[in-house]
N, C-alpha and C. Protein backbone atom coordinates (compact mmCIF):
# COMPACT_ATOMS: atom_id res chain seq x y z
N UNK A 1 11.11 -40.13 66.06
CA UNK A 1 9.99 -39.19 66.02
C UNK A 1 10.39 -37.88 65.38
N UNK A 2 11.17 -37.11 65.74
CA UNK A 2 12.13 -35.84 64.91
C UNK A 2 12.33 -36.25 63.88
N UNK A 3 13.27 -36.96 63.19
CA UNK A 3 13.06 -37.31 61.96
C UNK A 3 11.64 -37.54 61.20
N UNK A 4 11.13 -38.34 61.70
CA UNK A 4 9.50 -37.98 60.95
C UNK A 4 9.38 -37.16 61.10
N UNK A 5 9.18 -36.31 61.95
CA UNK A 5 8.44 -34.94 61.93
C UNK A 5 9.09 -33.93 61.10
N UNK A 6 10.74 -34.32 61.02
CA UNK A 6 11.13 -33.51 60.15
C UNK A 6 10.73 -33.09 58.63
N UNK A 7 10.99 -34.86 58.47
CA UNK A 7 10.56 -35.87 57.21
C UNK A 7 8.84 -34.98 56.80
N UNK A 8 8.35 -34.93 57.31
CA UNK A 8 7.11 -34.28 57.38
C UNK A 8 6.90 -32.93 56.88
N UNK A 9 7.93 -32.82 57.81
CA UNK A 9 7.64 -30.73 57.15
C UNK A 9 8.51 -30.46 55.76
N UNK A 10 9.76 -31.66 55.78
CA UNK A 10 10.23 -30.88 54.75
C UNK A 10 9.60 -31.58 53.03
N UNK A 11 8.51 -32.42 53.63
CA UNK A 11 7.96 -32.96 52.26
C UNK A 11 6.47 -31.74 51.90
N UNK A 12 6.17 -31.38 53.13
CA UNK A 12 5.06 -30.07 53.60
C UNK A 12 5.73 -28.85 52.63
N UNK A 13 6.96 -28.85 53.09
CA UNK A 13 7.57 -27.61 52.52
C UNK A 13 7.49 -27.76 50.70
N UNK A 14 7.92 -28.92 50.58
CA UNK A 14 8.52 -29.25 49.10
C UNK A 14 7.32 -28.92 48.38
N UNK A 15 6.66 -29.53 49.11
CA UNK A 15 5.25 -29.70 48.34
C UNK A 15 4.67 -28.18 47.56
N UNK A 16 4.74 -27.54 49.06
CA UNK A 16 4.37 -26.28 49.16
C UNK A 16 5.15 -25.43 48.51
N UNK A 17 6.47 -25.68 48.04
CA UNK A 17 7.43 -24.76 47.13
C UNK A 17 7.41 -25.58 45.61
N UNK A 18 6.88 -26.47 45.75
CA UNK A 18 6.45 -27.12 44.04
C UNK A 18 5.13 -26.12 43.94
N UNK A 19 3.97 -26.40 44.52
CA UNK A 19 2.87 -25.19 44.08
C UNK A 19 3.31 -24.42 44.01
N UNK A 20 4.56 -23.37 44.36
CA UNK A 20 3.98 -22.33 44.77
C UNK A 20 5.49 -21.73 43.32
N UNK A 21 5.91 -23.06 43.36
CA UNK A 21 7.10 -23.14 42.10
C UNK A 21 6.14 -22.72 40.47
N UNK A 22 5.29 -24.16 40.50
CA UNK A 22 4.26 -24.41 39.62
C UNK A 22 3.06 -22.94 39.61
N UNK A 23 2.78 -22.57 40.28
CA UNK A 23 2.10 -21.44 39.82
C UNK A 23 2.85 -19.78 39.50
N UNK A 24 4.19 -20.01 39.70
CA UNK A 24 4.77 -18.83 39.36
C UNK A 24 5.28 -19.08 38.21
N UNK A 25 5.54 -20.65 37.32
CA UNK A 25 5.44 -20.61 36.20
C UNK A 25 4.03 -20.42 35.24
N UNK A 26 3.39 -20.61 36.02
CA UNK A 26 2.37 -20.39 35.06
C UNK A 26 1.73 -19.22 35.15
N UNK A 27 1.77 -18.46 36.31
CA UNK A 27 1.84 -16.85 36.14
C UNK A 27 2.71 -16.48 35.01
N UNK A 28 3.94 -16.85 34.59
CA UNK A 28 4.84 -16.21 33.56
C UNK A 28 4.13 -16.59 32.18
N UNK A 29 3.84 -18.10 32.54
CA UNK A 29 3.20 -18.47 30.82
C UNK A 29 2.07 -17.92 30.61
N UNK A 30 1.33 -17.19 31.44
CA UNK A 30 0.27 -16.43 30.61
C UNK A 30 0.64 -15.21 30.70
N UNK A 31 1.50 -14.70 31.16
CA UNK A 31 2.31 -13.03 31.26
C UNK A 31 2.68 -13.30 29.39
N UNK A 32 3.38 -13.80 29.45
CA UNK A 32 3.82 -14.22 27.86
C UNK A 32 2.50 -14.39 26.87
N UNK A 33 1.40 -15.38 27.70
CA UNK A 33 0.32 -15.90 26.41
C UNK A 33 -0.05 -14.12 26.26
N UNK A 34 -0.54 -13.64 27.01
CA UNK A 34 -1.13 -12.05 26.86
C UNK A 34 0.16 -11.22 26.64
N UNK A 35 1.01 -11.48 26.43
CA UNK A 35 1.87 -10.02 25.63
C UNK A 35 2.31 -10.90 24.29
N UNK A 36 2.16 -12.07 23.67
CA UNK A 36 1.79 -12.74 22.22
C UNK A 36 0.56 -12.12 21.80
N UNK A 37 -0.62 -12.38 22.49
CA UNK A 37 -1.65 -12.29 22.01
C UNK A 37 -1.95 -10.75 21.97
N UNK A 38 -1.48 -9.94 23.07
CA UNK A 38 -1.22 -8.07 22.19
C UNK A 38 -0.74 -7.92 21.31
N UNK A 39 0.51 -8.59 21.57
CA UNK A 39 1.41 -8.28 19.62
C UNK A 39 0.42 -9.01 18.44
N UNK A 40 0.19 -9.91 18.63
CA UNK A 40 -1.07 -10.58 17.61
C UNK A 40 -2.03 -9.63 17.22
N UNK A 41 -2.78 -9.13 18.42
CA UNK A 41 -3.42 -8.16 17.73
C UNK A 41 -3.47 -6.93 17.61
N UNK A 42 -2.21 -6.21 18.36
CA UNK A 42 -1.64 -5.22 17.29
C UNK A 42 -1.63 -5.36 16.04
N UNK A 43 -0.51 -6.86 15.70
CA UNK A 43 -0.23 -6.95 14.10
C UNK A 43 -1.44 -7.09 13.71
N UNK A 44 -2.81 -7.66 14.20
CA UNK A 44 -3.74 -7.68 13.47
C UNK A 44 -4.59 -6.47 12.97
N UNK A 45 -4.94 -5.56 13.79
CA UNK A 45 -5.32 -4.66 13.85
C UNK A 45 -4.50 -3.54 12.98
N UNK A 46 -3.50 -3.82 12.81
CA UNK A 46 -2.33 -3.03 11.58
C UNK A 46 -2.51 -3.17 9.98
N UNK A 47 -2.72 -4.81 10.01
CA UNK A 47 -3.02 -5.70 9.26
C UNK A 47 -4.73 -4.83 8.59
N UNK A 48 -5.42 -5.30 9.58
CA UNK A 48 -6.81 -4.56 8.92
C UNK A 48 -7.17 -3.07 8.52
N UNK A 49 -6.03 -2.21 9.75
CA UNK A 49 -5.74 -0.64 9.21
C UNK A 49 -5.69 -0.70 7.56
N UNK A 50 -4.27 -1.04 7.10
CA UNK A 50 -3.59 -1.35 5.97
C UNK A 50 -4.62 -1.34 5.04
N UNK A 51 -5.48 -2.78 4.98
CA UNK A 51 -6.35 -3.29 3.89
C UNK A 51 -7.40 -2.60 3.85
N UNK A 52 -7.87 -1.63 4.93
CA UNK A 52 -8.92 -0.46 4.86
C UNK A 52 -8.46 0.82 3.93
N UNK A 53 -6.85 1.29 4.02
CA UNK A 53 -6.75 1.84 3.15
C UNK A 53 -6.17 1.85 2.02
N UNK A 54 -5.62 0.14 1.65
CA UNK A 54 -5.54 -0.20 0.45
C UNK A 54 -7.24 0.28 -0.59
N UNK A 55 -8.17 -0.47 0.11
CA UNK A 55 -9.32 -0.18 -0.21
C UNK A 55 -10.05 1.01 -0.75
N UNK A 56 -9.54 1.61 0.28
CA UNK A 56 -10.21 3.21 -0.08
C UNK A 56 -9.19 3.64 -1.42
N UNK A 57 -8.36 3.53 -1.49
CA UNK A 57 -7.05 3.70 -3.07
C UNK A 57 -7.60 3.04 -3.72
N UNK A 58 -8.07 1.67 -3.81
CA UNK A 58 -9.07 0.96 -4.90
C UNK A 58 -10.04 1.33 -5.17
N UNK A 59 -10.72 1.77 -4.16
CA UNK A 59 -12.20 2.45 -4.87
C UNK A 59 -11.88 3.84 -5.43
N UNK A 60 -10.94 4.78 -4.67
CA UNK A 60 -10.63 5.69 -5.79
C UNK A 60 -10.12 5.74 -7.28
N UNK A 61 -9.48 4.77 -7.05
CA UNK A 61 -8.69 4.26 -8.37
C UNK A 61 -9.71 3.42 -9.52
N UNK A 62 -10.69 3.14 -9.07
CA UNK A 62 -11.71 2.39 -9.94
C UNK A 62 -12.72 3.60 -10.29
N UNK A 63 -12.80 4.75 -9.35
CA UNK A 63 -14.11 5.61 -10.01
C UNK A 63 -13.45 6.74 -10.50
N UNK A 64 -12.04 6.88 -10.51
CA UNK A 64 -11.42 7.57 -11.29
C UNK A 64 -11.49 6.69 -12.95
N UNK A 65 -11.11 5.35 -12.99
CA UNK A 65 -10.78 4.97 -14.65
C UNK A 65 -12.39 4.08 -14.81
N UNK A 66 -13.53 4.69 -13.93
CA UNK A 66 -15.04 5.07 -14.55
C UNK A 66 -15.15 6.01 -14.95
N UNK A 67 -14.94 7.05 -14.38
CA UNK A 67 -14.85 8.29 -15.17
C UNK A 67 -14.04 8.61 -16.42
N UNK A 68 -13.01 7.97 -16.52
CA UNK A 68 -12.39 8.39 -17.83
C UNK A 68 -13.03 7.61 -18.53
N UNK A 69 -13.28 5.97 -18.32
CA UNK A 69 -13.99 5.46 -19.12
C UNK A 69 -15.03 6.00 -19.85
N UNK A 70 -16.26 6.83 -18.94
CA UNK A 70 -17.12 7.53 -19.25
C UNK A 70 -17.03 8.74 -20.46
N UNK A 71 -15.68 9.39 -20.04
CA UNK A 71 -15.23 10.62 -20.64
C UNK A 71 -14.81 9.98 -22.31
N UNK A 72 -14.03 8.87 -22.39
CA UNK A 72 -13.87 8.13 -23.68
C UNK A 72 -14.94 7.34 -24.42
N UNK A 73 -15.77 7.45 -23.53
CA UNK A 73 -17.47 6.55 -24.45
C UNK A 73 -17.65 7.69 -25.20
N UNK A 74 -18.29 9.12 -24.00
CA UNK A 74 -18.61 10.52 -24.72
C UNK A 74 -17.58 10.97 -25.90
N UNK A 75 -16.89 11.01 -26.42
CA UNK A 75 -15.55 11.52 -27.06
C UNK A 75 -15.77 10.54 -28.26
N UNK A 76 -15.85 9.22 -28.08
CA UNK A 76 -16.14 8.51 -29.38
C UNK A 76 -17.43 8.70 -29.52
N UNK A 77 -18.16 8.74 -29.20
CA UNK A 77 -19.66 9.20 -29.21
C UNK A 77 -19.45 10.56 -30.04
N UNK A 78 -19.17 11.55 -29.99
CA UNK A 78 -18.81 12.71 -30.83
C UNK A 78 -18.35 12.56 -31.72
N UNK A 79 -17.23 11.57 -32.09
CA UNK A 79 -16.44 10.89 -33.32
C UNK A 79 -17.14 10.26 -34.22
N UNK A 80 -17.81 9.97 -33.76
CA UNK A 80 -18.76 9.16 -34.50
C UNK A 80 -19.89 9.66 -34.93
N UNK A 81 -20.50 10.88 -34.71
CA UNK A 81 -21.44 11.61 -35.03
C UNK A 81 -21.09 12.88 -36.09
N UNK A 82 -19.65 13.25 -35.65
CA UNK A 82 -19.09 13.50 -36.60
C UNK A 82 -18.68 12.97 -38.10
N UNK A 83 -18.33 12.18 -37.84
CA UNK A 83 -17.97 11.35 -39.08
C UNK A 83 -19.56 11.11 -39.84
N UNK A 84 -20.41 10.93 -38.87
CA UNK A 84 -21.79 10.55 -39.91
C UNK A 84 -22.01 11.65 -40.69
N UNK A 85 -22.07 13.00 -39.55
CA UNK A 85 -22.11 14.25 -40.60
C UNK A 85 -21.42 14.50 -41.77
N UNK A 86 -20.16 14.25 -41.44
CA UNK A 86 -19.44 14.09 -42.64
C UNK A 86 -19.59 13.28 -43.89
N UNK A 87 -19.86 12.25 -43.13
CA UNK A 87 -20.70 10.93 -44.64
C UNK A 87 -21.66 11.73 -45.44
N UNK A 88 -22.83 12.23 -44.49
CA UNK A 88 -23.83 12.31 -45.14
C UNK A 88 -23.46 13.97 -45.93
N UNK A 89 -22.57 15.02 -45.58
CA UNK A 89 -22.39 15.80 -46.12
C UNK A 89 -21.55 15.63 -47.53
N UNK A 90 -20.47 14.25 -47.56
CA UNK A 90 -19.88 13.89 -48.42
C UNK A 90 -20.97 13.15 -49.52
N UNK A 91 -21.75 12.74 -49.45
CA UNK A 91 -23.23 12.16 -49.71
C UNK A 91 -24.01 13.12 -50.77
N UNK A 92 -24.43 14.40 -49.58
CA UNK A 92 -24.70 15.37 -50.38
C UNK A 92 -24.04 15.72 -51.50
N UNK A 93 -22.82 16.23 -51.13
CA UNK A 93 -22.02 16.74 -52.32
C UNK A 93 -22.17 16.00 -53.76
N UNK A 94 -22.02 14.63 -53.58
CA UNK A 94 -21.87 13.73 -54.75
C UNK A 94 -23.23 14.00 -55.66
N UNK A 95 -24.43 13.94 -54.74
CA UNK A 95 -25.41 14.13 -55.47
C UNK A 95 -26.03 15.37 -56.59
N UNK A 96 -25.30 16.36 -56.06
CA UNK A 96 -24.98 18.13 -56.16
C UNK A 96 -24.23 17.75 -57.52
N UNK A 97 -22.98 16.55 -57.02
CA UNK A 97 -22.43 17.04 -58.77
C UNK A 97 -22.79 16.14 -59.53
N UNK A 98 -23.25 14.93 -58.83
CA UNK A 98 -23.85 14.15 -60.15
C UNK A 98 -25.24 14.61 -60.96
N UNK A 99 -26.41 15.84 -60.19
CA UNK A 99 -26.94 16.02 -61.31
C UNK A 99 -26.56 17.49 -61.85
N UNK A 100 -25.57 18.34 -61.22
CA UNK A 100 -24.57 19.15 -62.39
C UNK A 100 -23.99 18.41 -63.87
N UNK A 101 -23.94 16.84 -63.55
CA UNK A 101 -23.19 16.14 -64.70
C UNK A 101 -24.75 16.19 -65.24
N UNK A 102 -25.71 15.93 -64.89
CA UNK A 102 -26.36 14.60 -65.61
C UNK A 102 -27.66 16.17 -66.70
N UNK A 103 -27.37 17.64 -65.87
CA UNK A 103 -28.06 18.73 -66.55
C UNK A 103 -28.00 19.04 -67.38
């Protein structure tokens, strides 16, 4: 009878120190899943910092070489209006001396 009864408690016990084994590992494995999953999204959240202000450098960097773009349309745009003046003043001239020749 003692022996069973022993037999009893100490399978009671076992039992009871396997749960109680089994849930203090798995208290740790999610102590761990949640300090992975902070560092995760730290790095993530670092990650998206980053590419927000890669971004903002890209859009500066694109409406800066719009603007020069802009500034080099205007500039040949002048070059080119120039030069017509010039045609047509070189134009003139010819005509000036061709009927000096032809008087």
């Amino acid at each position: 009878d003692k022996s069973v009864k022993q037999l009893k408690e100490y399978k009671e016990n076992s039992e009871s120190g396997t749960a109680e084994l089994v849930a203090t590992k798995l208290s740790i494995a999610e102590d761990k899943a949640k300090e992975e999953f902070d560092k995760m999204q730290k790095e993530y959240e670092g990650v998206i910092e980053n590419l927000r202000k890669e971004l903002v450098v890209a859009k500066n960097d694109h409406e800066v070489a719009v603007k020069e773009g802009e500034s080099k349309l205007k500039a040949s745009e002048s070059m080119r209006l120039e030069v017509e003046q010039a045609h047509e003043g070189l134009k003139e001239e010819k005509r000036g001396l061709t009927r000096q020749l032809t008087d």
